[in-house]
N, C-alpha and C. Protein backbone atom coordinates (compact mmCIF):
# COMPACT_ATOMS: atom_id res chain seq x y z
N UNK A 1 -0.64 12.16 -3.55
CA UNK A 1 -0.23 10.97 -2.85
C UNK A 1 -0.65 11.11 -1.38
N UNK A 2 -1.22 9.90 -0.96
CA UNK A 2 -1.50 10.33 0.67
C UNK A 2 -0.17 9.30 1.32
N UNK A 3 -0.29 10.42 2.56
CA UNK A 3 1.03 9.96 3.48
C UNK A 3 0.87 8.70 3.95
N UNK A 4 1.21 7.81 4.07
CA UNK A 4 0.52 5.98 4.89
C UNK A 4 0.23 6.21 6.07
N UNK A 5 0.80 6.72 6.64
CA UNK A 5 -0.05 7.22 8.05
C UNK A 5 -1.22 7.76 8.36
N UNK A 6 -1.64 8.59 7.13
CA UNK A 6 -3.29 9.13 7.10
C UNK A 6 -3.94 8.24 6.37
N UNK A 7 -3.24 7.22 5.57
CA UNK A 7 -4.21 6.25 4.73
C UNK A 7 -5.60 5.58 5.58
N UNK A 8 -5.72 5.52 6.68
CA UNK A 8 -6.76 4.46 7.23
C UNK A 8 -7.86 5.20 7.36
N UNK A 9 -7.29 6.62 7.04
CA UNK A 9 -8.77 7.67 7.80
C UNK A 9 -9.20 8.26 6.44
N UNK A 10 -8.13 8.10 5.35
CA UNK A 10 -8.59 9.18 4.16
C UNK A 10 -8.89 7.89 3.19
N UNK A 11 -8.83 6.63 3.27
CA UNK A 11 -8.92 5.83 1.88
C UNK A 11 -10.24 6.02 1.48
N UNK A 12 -11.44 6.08 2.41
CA UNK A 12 -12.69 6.27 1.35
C UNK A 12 -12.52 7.07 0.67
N UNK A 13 -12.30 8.20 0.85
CA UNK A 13 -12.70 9.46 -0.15
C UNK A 13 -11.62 8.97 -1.30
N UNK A 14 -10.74 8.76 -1.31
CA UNK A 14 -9.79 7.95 -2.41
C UNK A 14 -10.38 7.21 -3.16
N UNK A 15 -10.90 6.34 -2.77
CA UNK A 15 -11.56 4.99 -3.45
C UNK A 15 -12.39 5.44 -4.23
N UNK A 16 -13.42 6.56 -3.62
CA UNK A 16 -14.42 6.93 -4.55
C UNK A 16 -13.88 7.93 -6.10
N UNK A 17 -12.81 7.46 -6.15
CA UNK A 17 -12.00 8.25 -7.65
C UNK A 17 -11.45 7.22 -8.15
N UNK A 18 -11.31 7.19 -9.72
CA UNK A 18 -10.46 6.09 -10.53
C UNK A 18 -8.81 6.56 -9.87
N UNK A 19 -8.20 5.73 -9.52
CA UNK A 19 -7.11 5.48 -8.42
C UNK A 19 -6.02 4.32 -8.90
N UNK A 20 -5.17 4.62 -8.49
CA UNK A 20 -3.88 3.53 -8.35
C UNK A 20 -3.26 3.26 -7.17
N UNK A 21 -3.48 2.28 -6.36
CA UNK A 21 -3.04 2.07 -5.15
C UNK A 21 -1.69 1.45 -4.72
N UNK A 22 -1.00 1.93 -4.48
CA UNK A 22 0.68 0.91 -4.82
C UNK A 22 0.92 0.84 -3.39
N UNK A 23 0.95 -0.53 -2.90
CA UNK A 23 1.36 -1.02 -1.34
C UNK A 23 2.77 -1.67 -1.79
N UNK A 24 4.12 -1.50 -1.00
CA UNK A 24 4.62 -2.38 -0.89
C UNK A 24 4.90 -3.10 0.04
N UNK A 25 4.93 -4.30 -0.19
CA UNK A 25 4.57 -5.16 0.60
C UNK A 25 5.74 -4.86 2.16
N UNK A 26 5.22 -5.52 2.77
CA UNK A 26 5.78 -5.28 4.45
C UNK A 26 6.30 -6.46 4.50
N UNK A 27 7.85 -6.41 5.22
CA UNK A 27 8.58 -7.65 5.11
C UNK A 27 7.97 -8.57 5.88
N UNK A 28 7.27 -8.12 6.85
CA UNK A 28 6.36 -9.24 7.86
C UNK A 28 5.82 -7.71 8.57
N UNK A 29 4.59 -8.22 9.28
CA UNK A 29 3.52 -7.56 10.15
C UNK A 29 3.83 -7.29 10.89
N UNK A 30 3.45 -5.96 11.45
CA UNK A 30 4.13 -5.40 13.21
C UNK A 30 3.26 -5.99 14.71
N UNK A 31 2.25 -6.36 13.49
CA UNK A 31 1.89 -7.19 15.06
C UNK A 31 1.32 -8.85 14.44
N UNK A 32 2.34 -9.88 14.83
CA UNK A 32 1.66 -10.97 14.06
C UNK A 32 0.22 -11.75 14.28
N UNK A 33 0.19 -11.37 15.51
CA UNK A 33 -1.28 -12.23 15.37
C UNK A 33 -2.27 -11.34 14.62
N UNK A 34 -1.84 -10.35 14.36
CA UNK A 34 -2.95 -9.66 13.25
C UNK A 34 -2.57 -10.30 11.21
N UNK A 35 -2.03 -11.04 11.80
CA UNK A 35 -1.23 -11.42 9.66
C UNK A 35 -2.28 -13.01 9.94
N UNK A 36 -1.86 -13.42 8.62
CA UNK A 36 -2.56 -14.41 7.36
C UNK A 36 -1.25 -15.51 7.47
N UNK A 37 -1.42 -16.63 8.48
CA UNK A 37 -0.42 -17.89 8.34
C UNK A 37 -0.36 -18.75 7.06
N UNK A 38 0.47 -18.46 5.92
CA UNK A 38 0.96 -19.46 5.32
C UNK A 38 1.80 -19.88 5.23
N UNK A 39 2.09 -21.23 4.01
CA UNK A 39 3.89 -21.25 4.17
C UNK A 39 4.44 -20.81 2.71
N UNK A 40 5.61 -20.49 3.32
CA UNK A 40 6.51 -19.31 2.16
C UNK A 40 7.85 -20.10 2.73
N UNK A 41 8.00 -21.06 1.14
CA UNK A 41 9.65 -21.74 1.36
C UNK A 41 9.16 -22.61 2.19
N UNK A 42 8.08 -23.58 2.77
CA UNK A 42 8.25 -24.67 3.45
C UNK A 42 8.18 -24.37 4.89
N UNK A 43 7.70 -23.12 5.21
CA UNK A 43 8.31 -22.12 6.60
C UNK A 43 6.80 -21.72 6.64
N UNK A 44 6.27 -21.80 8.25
CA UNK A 44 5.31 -20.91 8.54
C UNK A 44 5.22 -19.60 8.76
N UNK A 45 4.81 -18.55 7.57
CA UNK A 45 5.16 -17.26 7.94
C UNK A 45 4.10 -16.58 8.13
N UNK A 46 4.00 -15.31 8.17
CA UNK A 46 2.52 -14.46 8.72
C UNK A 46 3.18 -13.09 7.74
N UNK A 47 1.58 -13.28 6.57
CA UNK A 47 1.45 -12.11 5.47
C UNK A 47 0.26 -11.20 5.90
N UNK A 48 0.43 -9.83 5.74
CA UNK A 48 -0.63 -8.78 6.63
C UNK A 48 -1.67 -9.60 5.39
N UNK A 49 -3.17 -9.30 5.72
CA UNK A 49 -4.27 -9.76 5.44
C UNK A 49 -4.76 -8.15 4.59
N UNK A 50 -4.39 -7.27 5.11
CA UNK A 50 -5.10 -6.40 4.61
C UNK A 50 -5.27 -5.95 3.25
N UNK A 51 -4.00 -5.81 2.48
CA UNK A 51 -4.42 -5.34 0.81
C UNK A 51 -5.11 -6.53 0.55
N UNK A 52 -5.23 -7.87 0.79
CA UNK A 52 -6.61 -8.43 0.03
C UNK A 52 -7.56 -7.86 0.25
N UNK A 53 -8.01 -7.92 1.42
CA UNK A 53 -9.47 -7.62 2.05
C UNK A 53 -9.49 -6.12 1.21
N UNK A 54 -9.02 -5.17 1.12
CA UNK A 54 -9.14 -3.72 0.33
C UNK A 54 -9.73 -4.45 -0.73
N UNK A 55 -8.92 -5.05 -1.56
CA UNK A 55 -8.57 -5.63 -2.84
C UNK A 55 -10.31 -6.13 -3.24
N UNK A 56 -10.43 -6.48 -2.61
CA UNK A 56 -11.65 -7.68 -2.52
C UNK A 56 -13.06 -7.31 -2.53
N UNK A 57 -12.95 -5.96 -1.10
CA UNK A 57 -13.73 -5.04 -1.12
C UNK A 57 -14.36 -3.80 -2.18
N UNK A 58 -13.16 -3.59 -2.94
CA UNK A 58 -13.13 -2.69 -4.02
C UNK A 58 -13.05 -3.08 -5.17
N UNK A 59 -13.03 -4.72 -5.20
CA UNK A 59 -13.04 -5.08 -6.70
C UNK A 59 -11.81 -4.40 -7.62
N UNK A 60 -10.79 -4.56 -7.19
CA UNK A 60 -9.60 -3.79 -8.06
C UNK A 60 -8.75 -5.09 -8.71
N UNK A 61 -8.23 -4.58 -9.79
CA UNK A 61 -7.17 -5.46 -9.98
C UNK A 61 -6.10 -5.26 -9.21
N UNK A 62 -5.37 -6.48 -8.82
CA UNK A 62 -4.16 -6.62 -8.21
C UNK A 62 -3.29 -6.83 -9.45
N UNK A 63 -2.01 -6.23 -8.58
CA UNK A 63 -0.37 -6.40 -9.65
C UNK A 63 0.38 -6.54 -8.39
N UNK A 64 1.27 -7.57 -8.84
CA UNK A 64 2.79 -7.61 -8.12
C UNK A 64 3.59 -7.33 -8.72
N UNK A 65 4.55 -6.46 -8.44
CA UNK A 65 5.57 -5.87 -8.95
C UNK A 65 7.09 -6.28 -8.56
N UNK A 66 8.34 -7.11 -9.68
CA UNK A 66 9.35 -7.27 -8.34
C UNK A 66 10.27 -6.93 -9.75
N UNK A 67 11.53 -6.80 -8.43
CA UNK A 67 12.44 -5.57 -9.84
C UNK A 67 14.18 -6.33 -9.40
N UNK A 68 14.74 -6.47 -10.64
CA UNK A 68 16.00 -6.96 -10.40
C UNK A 68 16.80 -5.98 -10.65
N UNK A 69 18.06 -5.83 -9.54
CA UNK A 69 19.20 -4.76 -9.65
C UNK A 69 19.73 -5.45 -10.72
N UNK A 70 20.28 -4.09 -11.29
CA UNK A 70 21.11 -5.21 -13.09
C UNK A 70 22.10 -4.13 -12.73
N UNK A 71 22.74 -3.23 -12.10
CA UNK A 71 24.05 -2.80 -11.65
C UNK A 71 23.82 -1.42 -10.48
N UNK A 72 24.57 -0.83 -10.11
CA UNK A 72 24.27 0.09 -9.39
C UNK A 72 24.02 1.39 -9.22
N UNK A 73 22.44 1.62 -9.03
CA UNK A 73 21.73 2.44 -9.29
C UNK A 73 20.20 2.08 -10.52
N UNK A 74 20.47 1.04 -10.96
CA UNK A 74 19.73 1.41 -12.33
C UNK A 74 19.29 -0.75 -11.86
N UNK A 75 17.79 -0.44 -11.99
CA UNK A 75 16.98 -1.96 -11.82
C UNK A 75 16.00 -1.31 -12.96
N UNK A 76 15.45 -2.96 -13.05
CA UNK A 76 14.16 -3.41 -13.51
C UNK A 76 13.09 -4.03 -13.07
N UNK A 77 11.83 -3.62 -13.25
CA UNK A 77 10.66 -3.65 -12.56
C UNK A 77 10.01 -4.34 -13.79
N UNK A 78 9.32 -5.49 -13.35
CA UNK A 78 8.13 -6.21 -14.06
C UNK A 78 7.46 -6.57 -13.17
N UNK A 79 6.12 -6.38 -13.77
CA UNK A 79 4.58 -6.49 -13.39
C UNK A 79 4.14 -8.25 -13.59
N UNK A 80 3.56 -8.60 -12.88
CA UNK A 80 2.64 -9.78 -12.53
C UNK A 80 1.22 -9.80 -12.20
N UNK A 81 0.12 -9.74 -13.45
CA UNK A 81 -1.38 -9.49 -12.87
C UNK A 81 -1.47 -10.82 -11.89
N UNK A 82 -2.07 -10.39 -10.78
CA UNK A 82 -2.62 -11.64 -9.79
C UNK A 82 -3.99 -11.91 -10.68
N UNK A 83 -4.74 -10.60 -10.73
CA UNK A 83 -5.86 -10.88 -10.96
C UNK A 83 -6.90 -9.52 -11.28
N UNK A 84 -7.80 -9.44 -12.61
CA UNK A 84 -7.92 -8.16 -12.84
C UNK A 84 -9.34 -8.16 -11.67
N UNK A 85 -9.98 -8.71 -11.25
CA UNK A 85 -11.22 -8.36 -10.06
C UNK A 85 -11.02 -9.30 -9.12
N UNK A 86 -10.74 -8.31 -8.35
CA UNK A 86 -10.19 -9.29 -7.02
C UNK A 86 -11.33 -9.92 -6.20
N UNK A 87 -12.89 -9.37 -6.44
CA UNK A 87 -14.38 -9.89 -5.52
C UNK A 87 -14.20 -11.17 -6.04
N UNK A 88 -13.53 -11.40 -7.22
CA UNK A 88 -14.20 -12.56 -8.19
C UNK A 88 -13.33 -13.96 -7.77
N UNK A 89 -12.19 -13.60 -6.21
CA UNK A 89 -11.37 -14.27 -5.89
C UNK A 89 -11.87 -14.58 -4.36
N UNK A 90 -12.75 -15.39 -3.96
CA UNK A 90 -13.36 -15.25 -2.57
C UNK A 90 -12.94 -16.71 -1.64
N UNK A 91 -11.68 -17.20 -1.73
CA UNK A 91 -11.36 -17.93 -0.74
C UNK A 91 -10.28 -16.63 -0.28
N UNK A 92 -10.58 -16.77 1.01
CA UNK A 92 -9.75 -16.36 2.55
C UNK A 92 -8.27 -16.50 1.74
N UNK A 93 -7.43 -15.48 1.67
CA UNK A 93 -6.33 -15.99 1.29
C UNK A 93 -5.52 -16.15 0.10
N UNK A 94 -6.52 -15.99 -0.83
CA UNK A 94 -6.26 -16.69 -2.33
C UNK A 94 -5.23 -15.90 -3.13
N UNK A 95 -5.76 -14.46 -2.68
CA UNK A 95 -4.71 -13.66 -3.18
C UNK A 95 -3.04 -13.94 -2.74
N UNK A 96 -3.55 -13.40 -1.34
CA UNK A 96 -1.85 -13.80 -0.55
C UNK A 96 -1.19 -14.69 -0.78
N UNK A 97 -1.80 -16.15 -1.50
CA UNK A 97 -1.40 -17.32 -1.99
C UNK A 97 -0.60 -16.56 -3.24
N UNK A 98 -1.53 -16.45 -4.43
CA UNK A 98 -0.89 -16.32 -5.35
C UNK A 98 0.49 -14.80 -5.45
N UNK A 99 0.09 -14.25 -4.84
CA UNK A 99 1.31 -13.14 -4.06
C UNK A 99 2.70 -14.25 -4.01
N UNK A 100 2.86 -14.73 -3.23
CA UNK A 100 3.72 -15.72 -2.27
C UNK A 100 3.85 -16.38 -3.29
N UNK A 101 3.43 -16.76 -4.22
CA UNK A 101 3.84 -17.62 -5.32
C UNK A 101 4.70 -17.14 -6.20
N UNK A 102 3.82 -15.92 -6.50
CA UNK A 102 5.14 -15.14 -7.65
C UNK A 102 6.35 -14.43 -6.51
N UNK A 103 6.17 -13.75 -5.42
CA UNK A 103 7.25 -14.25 -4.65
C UNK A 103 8.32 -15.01 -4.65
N UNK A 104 8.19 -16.37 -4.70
CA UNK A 104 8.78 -17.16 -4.50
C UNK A 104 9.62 -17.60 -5.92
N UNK A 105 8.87 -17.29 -7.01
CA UNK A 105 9.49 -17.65 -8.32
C UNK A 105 10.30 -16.85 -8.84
N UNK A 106 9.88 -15.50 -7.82
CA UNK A 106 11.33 -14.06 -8.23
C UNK A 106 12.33 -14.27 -7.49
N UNK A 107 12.44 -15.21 -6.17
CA UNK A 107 13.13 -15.29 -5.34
C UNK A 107 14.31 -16.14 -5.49
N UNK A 108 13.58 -17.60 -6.22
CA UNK A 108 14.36 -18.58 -7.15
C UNK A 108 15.09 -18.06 -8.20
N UNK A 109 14.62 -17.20 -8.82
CA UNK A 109 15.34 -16.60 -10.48
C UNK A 109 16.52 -15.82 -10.16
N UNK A 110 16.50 -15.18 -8.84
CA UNK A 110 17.59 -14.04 -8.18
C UNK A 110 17.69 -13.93 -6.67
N UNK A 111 17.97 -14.82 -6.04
CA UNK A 111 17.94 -15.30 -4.78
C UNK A 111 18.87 -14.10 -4.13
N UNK A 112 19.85 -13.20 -4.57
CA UNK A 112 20.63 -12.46 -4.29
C UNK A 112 19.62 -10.99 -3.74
N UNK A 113 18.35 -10.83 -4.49
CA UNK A 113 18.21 -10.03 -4.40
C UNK A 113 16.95 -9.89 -3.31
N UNK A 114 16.95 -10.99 -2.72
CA UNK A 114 15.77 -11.46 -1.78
C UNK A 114 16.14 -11.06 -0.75
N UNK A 115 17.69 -11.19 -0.71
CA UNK A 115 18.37 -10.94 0.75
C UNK A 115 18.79 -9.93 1.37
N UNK A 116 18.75 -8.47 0.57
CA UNK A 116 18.86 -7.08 0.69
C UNK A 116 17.10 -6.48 0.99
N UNK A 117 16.29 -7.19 0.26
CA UNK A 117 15.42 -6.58 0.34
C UNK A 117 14.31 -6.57 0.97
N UNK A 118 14.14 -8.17 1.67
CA UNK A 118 12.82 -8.64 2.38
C UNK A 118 13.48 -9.19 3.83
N UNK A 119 12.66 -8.96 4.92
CA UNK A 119 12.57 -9.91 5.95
C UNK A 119 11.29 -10.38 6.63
N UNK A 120 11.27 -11.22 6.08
CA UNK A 120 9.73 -12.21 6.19
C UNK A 120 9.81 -13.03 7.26
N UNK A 121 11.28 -13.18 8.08
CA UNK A 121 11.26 -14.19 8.95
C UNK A 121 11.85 -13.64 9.93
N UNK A 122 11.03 -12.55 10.38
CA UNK A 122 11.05 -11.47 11.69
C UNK A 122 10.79 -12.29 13.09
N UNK A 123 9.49 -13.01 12.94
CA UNK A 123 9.25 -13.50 14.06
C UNK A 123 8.98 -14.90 13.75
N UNK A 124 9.13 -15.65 14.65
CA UNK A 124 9.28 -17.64 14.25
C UNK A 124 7.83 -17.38 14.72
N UNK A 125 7.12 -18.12 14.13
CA UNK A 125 5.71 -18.78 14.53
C UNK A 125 5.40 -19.42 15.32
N UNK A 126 4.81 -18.63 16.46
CA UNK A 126 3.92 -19.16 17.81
C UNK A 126 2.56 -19.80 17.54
N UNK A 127 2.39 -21.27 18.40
CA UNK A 127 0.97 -21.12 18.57
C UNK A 127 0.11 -19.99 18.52
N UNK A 128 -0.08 -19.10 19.45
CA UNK A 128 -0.79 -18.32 19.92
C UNK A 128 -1.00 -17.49 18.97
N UNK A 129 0.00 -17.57 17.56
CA UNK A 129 -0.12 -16.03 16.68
C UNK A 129 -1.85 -16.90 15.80
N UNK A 130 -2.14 -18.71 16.13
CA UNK A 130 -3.30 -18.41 15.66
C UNK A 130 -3.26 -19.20 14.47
């Protein structure tokens, strides 16, 4: 496993091996004018750009993964293919779209569990973020 902190300097040599890459997602970006403006819930929010662009670059399949607490200690995790070749997905975005979609349909099904676990609405949306 590489540490996320060395990820930016060690991912080539990674890539060049059959690999499993598991990001989870970041409740919002540490710096927003570096994120991807869409809307999530009717709300302008800012999603990091980067696992597409990897995604895209490397031709990988994408999975979203979202998991419901069913008591304490003990959840369930189900998988969502976005898409098994991600080159083959070339609008700006498309991914993060469909991300934010199944997002949003795990969010509706168990709204309880949205609220322990994500904060997507860190920073209100400035002009300037772009």
């Amino acid at each position: 496993m590489v540490n996320p902190f060395e990820f930016g300097a060690r991912m080539h040599s990674v890539f060049r091996n059959q690999h499993a890459l598991v990001l989870v997602a970041d409740q919002s970006p540490a710096l927003p004018t570096s994120g991807y403006l869409i809307s999530f819930f009717n709300r302008p929010t800012i999603f990091i750009p980067d696992p597409e662009k990897s995604a895209i670059r490397n031709n990988v399949a994408v999975v979203a993964y979202g998991f419901k607490k069913l008591k304490r200690g003990r959840y369930h995790f189900e998988q969502r293919l976005i898409t098994r070749n991600a080159a083959e997905l070339t609008a700006r975005g498309e991914i993060i779209r469909l991300y934010r979609d199944i997002l949003q349909t795990s969010i509706r099904e168990d709204p309880a569990n949205y609220l322990w676990s994500h904060r997507r609405f860190k920073f209100e949306w400035q002009p300037e973020f772009g």
